[in-house]
N, C-alpha and C. Protein backbone atom coordinates (compact mmCIF):
# COMPACT_ATOMS: atom_id res chain seq x y z
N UNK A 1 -139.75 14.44 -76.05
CA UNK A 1 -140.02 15.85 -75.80
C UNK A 1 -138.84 16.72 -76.26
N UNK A 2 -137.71 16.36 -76.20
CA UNK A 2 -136.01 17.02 -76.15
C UNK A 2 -136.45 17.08 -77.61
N UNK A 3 -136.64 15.86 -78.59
CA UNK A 3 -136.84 16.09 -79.97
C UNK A 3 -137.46 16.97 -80.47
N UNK A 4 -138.76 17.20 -80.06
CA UNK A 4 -139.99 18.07 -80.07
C UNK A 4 -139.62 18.97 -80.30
N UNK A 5 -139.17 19.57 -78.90
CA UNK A 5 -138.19 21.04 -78.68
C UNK A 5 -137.19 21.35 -79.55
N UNK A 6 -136.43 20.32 -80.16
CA UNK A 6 -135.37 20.71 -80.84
C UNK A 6 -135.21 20.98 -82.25
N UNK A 7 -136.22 20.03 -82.63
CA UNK A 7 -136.75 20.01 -84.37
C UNK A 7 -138.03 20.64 -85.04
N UNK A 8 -138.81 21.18 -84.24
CA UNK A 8 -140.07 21.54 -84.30
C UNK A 8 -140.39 22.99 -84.23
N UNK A 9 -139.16 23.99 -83.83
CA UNK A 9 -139.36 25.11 -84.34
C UNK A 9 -139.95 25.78 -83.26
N UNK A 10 -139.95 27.12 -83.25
CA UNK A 10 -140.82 27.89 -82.34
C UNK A 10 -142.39 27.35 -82.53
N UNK A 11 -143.16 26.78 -83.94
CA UNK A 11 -144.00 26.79 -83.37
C UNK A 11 -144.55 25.53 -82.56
N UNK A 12 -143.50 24.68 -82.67
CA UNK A 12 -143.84 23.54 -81.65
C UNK A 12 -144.44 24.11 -79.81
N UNK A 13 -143.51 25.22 -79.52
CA UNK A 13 -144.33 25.47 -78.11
C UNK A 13 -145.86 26.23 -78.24
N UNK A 14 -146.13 26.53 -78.93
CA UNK A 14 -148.09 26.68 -78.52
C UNK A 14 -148.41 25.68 -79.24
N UNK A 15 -147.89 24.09 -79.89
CA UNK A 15 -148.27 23.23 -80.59
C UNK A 15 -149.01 22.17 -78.88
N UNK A 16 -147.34 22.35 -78.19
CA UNK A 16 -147.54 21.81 -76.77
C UNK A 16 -148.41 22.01 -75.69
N UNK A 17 -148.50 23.30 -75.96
CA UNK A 17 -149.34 23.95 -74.49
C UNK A 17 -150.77 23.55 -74.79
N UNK A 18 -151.51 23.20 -76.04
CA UNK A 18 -152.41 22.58 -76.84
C UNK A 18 -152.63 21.53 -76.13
N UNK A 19 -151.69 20.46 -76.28
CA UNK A 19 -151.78 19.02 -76.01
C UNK A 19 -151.79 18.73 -74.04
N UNK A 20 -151.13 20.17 -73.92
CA UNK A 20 -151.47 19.71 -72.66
C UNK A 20 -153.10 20.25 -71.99
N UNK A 21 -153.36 21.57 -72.39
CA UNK A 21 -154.90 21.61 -72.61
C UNK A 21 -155.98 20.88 -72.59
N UNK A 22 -155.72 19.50 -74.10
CA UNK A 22 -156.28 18.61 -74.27
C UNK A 22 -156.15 17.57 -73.70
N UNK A 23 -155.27 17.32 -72.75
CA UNK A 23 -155.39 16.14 -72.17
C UNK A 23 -155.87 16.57 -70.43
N UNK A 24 -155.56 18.03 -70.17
CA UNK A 24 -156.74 18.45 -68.95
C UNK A 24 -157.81 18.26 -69.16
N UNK A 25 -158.36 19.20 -70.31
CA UNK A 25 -159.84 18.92 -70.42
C UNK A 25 -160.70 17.53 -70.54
N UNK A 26 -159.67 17.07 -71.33
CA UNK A 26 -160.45 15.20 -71.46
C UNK A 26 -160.46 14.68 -69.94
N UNK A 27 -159.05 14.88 -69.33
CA UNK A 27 -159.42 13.96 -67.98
C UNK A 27 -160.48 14.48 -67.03
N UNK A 28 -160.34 15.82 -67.10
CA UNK A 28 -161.67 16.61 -66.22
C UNK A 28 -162.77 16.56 -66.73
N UNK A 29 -163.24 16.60 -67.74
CA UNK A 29 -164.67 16.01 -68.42
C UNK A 29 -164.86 14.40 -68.01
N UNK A 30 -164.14 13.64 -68.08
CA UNK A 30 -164.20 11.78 -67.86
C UNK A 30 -164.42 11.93 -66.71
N UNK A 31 -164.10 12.64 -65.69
CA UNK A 31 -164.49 12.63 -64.39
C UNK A 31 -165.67 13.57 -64.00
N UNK A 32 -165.93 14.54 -64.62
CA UNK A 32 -167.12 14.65 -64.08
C UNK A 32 -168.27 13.86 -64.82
N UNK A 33 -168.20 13.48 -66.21
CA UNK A 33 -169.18 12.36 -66.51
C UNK A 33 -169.19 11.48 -65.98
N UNK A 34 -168.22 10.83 -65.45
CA UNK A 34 -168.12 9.60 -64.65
C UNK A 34 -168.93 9.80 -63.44
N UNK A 35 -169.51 10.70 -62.92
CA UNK A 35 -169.79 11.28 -61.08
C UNK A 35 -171.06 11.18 -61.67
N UNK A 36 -171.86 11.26 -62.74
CA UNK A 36 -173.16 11.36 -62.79
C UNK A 36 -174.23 10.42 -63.56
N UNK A 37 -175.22 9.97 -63.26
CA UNK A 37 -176.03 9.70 -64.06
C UNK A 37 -176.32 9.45 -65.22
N UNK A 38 -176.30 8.39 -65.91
CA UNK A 38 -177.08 8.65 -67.48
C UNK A 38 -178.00 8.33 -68.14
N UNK A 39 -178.47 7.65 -67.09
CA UNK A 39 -180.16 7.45 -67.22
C UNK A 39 -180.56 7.15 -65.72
N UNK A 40 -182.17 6.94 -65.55
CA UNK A 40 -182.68 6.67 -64.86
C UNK A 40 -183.60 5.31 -65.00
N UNK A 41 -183.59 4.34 -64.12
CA UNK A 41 -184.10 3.08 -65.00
C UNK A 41 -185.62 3.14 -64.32
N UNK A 42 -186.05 2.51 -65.10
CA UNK A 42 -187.45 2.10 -65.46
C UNK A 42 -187.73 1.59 -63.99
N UNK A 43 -187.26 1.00 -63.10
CA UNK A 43 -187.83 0.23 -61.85
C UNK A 43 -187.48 1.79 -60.85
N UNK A 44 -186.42 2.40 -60.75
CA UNK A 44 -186.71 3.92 -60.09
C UNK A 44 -187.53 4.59 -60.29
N UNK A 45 -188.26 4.79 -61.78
CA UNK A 45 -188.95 5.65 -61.97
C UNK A 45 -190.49 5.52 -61.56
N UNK A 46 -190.50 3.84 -61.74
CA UNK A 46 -191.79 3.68 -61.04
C UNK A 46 -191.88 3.91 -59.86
N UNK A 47 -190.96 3.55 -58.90
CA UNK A 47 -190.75 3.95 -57.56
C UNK A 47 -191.12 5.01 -57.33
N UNK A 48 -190.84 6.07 -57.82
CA UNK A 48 -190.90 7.37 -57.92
C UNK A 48 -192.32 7.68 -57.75
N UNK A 49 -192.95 6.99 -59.22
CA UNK A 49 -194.60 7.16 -59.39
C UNK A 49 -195.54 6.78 -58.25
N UNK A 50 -194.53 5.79 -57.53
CA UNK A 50 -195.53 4.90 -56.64
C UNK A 50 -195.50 5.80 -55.35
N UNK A 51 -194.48 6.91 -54.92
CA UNK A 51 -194.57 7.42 -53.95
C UNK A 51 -195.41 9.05 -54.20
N UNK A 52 -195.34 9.37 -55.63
CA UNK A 52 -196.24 10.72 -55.67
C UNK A 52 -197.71 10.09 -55.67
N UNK A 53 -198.18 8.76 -55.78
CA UNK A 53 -199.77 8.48 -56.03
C UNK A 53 -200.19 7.83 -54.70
N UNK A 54 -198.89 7.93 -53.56
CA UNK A 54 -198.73 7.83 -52.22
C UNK A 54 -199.13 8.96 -51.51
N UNK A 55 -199.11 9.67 -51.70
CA UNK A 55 -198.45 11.29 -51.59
C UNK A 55 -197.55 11.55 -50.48
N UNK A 56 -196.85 10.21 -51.12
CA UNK A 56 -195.24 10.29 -50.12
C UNK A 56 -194.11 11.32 -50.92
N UNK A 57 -194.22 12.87 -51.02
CA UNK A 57 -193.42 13.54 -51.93
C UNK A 57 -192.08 13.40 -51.40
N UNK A 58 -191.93 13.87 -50.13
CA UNK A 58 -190.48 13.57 -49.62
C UNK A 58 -190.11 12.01 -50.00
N UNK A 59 -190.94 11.23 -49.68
CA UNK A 59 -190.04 9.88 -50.40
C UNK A 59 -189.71 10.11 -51.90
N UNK A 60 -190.67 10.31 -52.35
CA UNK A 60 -190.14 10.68 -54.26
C UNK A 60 -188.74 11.44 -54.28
N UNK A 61 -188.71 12.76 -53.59
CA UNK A 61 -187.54 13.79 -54.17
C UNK A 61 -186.54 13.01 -53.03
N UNK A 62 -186.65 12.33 -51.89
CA UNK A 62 -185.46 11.52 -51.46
C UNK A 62 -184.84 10.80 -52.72
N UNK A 63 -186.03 10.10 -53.70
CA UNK A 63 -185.44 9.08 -54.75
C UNK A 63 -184.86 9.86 -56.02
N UNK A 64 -184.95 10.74 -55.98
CA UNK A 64 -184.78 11.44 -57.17
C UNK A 64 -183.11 12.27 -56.43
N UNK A 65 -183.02 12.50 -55.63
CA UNK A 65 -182.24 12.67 -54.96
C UNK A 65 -181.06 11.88 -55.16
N UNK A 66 -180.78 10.36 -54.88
CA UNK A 66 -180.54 9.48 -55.59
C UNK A 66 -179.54 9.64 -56.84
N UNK A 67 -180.06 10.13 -57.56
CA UNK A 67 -179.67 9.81 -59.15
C UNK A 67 -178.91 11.25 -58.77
N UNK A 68 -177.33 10.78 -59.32
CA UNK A 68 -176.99 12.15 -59.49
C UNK A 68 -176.75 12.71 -60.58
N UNK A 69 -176.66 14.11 -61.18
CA UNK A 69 -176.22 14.96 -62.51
C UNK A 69 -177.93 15.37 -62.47
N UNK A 70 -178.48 15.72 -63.46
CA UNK A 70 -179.22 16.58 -64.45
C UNK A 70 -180.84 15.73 -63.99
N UNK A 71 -180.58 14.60 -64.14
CA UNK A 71 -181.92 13.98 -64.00
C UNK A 71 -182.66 13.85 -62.65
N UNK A 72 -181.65 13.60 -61.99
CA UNK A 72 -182.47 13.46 -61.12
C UNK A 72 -182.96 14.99 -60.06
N UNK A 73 -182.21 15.60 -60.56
CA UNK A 73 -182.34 17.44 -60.05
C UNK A 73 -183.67 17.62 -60.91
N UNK A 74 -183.37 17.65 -62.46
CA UNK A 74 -185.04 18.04 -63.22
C UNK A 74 -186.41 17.36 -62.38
N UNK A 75 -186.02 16.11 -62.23
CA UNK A 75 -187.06 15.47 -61.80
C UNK A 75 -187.62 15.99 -60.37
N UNK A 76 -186.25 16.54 -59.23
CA UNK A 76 -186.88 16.65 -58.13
C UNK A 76 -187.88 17.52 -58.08
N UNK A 77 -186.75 19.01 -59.13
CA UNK A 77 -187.59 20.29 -58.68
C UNK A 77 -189.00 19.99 -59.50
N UNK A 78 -189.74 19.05 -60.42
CA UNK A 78 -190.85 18.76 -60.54
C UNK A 78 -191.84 18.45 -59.76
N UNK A 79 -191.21 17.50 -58.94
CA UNK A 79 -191.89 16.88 -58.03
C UNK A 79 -192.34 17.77 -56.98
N UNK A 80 -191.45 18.79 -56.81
CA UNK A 80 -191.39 19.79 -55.28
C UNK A 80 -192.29 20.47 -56.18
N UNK A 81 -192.85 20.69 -56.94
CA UNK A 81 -193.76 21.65 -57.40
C UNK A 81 -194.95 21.08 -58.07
N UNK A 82 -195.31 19.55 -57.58
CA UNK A 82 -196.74 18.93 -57.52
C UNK A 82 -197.98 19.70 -57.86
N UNK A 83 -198.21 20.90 -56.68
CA UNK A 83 -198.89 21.54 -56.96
C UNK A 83 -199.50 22.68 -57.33
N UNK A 84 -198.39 22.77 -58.32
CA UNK A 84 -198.87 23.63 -59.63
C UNK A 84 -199.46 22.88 -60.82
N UNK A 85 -199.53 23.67 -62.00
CA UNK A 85 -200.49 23.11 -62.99
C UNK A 85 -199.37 22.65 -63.91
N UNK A 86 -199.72 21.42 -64.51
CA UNK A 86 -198.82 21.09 -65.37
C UNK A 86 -197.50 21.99 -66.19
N UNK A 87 -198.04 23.05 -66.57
CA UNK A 87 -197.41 23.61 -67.84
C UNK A 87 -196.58 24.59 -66.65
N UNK A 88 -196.93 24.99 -65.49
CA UNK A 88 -195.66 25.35 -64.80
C UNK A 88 -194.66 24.32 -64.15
N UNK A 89 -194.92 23.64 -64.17
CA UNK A 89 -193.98 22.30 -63.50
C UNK A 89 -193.27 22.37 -64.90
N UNK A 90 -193.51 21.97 -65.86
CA UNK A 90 -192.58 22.04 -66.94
C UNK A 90 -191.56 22.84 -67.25
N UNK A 91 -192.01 24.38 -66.82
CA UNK A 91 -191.41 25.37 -66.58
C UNK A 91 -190.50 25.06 -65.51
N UNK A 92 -190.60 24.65 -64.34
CA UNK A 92 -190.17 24.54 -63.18
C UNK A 92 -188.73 23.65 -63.89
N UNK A 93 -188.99 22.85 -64.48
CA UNK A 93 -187.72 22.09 -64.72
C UNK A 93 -187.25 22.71 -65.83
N UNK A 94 -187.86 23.30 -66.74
CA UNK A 94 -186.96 23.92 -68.09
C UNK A 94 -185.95 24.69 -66.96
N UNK A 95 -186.14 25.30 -66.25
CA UNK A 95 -185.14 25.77 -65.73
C UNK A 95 -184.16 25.44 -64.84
N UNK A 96 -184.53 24.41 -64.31
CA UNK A 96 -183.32 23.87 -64.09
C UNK A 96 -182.04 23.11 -65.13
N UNK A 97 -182.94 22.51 -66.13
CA UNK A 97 -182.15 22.18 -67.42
C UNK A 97 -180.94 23.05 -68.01
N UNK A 98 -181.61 23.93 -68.00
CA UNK A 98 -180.77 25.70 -68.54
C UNK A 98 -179.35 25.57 -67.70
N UNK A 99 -179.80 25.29 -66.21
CA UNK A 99 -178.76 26.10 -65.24
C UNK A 99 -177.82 24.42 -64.88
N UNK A 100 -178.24 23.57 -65.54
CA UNK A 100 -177.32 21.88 -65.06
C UNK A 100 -176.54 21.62 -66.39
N UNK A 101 -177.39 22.01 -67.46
CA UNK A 101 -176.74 21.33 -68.85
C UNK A 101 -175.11 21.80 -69.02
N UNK A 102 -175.36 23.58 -68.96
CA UNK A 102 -174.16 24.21 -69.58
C UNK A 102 -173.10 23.67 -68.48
N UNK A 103 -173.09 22.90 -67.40
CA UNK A 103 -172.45 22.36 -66.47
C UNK A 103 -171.60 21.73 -67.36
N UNK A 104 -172.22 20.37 -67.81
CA UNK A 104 -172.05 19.49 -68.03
C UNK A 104 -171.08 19.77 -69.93
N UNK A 105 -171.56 21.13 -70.38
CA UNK A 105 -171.00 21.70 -71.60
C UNK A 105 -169.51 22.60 -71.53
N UNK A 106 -169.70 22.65 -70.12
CA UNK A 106 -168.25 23.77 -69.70
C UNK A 106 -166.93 22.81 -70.37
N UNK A 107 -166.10 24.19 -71.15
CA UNK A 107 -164.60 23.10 -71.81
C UNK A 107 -165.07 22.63 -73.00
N UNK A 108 -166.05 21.94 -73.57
CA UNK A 108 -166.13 21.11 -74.39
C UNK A 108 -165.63 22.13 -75.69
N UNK A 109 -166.13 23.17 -75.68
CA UNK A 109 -166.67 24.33 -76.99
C UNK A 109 -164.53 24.81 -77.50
N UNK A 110 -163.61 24.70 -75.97
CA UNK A 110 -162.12 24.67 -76.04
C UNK A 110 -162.01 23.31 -76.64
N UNK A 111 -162.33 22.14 -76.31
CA UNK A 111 -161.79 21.04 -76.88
C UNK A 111 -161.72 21.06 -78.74
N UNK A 112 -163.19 21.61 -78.74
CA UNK A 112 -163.53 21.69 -80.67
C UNK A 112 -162.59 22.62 -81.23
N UNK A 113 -162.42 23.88 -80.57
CA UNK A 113 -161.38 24.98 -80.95
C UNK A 113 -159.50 24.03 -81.13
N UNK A 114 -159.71 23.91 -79.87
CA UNK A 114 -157.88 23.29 -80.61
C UNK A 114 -157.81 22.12 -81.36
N UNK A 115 -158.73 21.23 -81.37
CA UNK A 115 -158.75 20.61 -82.18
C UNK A 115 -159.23 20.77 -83.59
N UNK A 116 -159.63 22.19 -83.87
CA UNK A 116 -159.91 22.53 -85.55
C UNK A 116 -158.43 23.29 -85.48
N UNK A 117 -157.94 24.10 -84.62
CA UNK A 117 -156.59 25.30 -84.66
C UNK A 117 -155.25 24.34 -84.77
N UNK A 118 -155.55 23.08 -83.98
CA UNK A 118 -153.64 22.42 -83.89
C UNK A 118 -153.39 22.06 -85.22
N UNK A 119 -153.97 21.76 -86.40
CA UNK A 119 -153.74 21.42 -87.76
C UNK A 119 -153.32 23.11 -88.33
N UNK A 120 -153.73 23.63 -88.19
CA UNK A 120 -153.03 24.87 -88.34
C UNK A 120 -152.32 25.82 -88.08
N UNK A 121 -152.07 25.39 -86.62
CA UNK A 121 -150.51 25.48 -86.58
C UNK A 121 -149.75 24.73 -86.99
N UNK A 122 -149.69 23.32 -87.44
CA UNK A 122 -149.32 22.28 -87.74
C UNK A 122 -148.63 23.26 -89.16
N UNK A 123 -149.29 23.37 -89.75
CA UNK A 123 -149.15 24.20 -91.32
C UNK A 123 -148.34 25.21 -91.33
N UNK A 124 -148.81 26.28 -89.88
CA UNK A 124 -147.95 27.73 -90.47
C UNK A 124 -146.22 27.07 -89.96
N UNK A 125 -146.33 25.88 -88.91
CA UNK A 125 -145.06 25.27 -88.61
C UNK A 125 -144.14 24.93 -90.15
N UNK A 126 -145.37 24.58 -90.86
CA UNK A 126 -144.28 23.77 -92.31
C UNK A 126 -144.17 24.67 -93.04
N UNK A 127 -144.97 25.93 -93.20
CA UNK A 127 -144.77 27.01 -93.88
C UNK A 127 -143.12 27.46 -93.22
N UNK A 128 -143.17 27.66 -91.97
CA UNK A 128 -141.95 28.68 -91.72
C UNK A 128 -140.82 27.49 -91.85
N UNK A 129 -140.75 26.23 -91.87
CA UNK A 129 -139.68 25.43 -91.84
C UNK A 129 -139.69 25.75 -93.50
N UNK A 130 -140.27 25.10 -94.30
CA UNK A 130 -140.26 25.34 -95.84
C UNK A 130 -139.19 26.95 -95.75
N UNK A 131 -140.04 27.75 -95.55
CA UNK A 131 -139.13 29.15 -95.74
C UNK A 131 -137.96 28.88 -95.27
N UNK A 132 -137.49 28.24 -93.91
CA UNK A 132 -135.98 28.48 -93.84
C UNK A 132 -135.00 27.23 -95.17
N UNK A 133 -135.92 25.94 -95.41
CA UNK A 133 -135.16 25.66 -96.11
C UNK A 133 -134.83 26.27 -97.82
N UNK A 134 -135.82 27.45 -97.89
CA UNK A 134 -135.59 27.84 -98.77
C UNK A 134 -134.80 28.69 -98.92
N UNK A 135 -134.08 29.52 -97.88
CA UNK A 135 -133.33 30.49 -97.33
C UNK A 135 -132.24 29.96 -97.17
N UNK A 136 -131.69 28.60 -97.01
CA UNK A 136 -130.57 27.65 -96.92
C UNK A 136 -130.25 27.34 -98.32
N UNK A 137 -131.14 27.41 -99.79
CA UNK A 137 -130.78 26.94 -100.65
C UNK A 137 -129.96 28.11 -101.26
N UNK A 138 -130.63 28.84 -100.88
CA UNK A 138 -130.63 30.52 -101.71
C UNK A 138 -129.13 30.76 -101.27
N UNK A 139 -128.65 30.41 -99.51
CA UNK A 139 -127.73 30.79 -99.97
C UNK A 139 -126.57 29.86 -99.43
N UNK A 140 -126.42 28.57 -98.94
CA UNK A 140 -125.60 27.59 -99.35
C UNK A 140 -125.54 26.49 -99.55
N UNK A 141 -126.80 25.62 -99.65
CA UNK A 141 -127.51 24.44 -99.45
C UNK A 141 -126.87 23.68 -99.22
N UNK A 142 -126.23 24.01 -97.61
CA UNK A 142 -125.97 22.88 -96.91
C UNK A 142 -126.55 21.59 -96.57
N UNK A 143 -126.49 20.23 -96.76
CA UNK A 143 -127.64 19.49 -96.80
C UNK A 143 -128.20 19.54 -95.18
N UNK A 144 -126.92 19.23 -94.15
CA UNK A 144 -127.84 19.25 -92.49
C UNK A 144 -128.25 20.23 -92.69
N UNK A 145 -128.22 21.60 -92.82
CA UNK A 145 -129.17 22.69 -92.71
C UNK A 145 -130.71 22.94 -93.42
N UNK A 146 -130.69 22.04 -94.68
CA UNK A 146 -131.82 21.69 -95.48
C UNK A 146 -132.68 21.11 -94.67
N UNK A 147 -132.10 19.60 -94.13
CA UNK A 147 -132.52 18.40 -93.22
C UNK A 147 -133.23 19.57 -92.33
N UNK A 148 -132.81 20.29 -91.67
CA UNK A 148 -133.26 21.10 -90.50
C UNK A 148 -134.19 21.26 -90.36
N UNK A 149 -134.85 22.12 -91.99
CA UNK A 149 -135.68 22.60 -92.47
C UNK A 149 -137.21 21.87 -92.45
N UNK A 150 -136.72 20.84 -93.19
CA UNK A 150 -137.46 20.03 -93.66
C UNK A 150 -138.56 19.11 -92.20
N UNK A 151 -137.10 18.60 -91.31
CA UNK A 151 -137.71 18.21 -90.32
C UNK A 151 -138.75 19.05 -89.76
N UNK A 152 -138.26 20.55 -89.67
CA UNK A 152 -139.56 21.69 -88.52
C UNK A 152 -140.41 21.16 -89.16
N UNK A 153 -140.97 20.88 -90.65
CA UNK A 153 -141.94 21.26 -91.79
C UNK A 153 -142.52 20.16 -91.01
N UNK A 154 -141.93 18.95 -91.09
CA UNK A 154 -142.72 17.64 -90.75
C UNK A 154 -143.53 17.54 -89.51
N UNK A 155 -142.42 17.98 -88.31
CA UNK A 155 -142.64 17.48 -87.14
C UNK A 155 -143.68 18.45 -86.49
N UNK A 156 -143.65 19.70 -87.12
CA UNK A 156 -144.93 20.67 -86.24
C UNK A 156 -146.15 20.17 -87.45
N UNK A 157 -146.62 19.16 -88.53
CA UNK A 157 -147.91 19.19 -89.27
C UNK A 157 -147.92 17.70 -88.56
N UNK A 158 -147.13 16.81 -88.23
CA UNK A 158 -147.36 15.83 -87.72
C UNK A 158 -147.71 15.84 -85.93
N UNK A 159 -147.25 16.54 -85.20
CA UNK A 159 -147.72 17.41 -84.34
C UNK A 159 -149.27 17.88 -84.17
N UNK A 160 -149.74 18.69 -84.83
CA UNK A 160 -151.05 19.23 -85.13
C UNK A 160 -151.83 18.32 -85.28
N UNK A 161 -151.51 17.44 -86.21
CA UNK A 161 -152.42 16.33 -86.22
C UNK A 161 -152.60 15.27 -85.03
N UNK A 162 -151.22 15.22 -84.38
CA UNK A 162 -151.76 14.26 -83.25
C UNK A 162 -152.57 14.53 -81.74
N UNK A 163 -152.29 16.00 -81.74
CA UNK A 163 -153.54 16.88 -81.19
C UNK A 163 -154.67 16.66 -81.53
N UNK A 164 -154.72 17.54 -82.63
CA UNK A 164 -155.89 17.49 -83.03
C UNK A 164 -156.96 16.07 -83.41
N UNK A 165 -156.64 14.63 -83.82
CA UNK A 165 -157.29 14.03 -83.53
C UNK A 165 -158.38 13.50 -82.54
N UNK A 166 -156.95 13.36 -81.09
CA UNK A 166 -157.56 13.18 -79.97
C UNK A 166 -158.70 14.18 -79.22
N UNK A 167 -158.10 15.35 -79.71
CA UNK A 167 -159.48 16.28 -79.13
C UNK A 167 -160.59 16.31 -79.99
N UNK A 168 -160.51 16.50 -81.54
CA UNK A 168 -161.90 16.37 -81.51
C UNK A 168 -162.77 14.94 -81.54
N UNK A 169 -161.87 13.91 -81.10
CA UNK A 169 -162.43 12.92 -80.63
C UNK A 169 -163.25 12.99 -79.29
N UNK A 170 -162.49 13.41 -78.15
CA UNK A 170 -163.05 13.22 -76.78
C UNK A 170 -164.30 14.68 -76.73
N UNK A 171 -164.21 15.81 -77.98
CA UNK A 171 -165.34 16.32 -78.18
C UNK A 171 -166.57 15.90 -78.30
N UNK A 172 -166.40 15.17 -79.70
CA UNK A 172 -167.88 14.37 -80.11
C UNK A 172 -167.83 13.27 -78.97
N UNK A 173 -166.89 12.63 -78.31
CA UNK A 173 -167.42 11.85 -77.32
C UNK A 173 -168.20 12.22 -76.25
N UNK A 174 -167.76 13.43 -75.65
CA UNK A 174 -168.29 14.17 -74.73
C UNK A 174 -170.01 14.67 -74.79
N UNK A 175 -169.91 15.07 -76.64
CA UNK A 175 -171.01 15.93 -76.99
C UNK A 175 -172.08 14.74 -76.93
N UNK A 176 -171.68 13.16 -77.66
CA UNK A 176 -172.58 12.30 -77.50
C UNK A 176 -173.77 11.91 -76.71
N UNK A 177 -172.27 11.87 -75.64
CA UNK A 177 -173.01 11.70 -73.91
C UNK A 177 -174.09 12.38 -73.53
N UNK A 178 -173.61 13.94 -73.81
CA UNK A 178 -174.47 15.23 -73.37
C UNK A 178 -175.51 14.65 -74.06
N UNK A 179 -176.02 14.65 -75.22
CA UNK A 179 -176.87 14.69 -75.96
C UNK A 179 -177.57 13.10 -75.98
N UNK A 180 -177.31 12.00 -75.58
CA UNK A 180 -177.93 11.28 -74.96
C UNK A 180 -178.23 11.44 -73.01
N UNK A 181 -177.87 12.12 -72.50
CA UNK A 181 -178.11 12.69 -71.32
C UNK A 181 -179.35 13.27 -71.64
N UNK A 182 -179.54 14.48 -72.33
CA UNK A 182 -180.41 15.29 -72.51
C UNK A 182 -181.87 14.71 -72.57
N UNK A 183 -181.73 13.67 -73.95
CA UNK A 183 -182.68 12.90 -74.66
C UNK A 183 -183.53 12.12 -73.11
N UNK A 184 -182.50 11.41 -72.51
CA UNK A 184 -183.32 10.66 -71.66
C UNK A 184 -183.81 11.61 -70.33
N UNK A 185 -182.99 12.55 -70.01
CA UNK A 185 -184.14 13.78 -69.08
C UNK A 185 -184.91 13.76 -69.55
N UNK A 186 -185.17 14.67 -70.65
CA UNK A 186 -186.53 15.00 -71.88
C UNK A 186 -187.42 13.80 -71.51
N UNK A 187 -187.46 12.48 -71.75
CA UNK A 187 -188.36 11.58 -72.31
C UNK A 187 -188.95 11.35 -70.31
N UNK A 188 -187.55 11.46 -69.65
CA UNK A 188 -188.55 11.33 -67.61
C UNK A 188 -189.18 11.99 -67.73
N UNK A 189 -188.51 12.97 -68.60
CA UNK A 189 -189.62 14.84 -68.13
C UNK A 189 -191.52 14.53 -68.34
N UNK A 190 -190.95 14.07 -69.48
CA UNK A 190 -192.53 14.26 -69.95
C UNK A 190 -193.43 13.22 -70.01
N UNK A 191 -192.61 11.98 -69.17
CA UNK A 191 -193.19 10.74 -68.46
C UNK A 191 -193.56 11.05 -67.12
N UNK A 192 -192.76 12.08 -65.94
CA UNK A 192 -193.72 12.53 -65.31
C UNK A 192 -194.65 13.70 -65.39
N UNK A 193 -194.55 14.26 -66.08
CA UNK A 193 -195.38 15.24 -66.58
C UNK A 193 -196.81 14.33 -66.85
N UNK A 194 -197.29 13.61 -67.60
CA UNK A 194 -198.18 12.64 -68.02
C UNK A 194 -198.25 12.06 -67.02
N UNK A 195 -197.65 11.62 -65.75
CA UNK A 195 -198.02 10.73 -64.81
C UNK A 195 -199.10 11.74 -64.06
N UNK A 196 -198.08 13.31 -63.93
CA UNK A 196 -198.97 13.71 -62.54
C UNK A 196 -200.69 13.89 -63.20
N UNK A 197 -200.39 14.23 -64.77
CA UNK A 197 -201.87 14.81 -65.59
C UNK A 197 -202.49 13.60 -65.22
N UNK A 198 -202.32 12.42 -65.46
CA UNK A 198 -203.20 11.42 -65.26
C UNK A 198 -203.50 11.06 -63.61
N UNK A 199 -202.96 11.34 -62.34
CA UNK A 199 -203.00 11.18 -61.40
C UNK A 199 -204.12 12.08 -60.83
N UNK A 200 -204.09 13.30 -61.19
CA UNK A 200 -204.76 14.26 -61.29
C UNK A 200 -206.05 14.31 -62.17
N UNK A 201 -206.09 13.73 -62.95
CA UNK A 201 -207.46 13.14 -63.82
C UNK A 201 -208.06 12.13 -62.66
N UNK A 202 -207.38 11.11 -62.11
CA UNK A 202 -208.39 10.02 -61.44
C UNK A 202 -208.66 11.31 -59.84
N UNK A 203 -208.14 11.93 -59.80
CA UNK A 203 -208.55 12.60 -58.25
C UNK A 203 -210.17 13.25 -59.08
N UNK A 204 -209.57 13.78 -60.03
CA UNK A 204 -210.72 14.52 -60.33
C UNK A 204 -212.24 13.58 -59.91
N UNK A 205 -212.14 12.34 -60.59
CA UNK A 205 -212.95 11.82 -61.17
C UNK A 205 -213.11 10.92 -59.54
């Protein structure tokens, strides 16, 4: 860190405050992904089915209850709304989707930002080191004072980059998740959606 500080130029400190950013946001995202859900398996879900064709609803949204994050909330407020007509139950959960996802999106949109920006500070760092060693030649080209130079140039683009890897890594890691999260709500969604239509077909009949 003493090095950091010492060779890296003014713009090494918003190079830092970056990295520490990025390593909040990663650990606070790993933990709230970690607290939730990422699928719902196939032997719950029947469970599930087996208590709405019960018309045990409180047992269903107890089970749905269960699962925590996104899925099992879409699923409850479905269930709590049995009896409406399909295409509002759908509704019923599009909206909860809306109001759980961006949860689960909060931070991420900062992680992509410093990790496209720390490479460029990385740069205007080697730009202004370049300039002083050019300002050392001009007027006594001392070699430690060159060295000086040269080092800021290095150590704030080598810097930037070691930011910036890790974040937009734990980005697309993050975004993955989300987006297999999503996929498998979507596919319960419209597995109970089709359950209640068909449950509701044999009452008919």
């Amino acid at each position: 860190m003493q090095y950091l500080l010492a060779k890296g130029g003014v713009i090494i400190y918003p190079l830092l405050l970056c990295s520490i950013i990025v390593v909040t946001l990663a650990l606070e995202r790993l933990y709230q992904f970690s607290r939730i859900s990422k699928e719902l398996s196939n032997n719950l879900m029947n469970q599930i089915k087996d208590k709405i064709s019960s018309n045990k609803v409180d047992k269903a949204v107890e089970l749905c209850e269960e699962v925590k994050g996104p899925i099992g909330k879409v699923l409850k407020q479905g269930i709590l709304h049995l009896d409406k007509e399909p295409e509002e139950i759908e509704e019923q959960m599009a909206e909860v989707e809306l109001e759980e996802f961006p949860k689960l999106e909060k931070h991420l949109g900062l992680l992509n930002f410093i990790g496209k920006i720390s490479p460029s500070l990385g740069l205007l760092g080697t730009v202004t080191g370049m300039i002083k060693t050019f300002h050392v030649l001009s007027m006594s080209g001392k070699p430690e004072q060159l060295a000086q130079g040269i080092s800021e140039a290095l150590t704030t683009t080598a810097t930037g980059l070691v930011i910036s890897i890790p974040a937009l890594g734990a980005y697309y890691y993050f975004t993955n998740k989300l987006q297999q999260i999503a996929l498998h709500t979507e596919k319960r969604e419209k597995e109970l959606i089709n359950y209640i239509k068909e449950v509701g077909a044999n009452d008919e009949v």
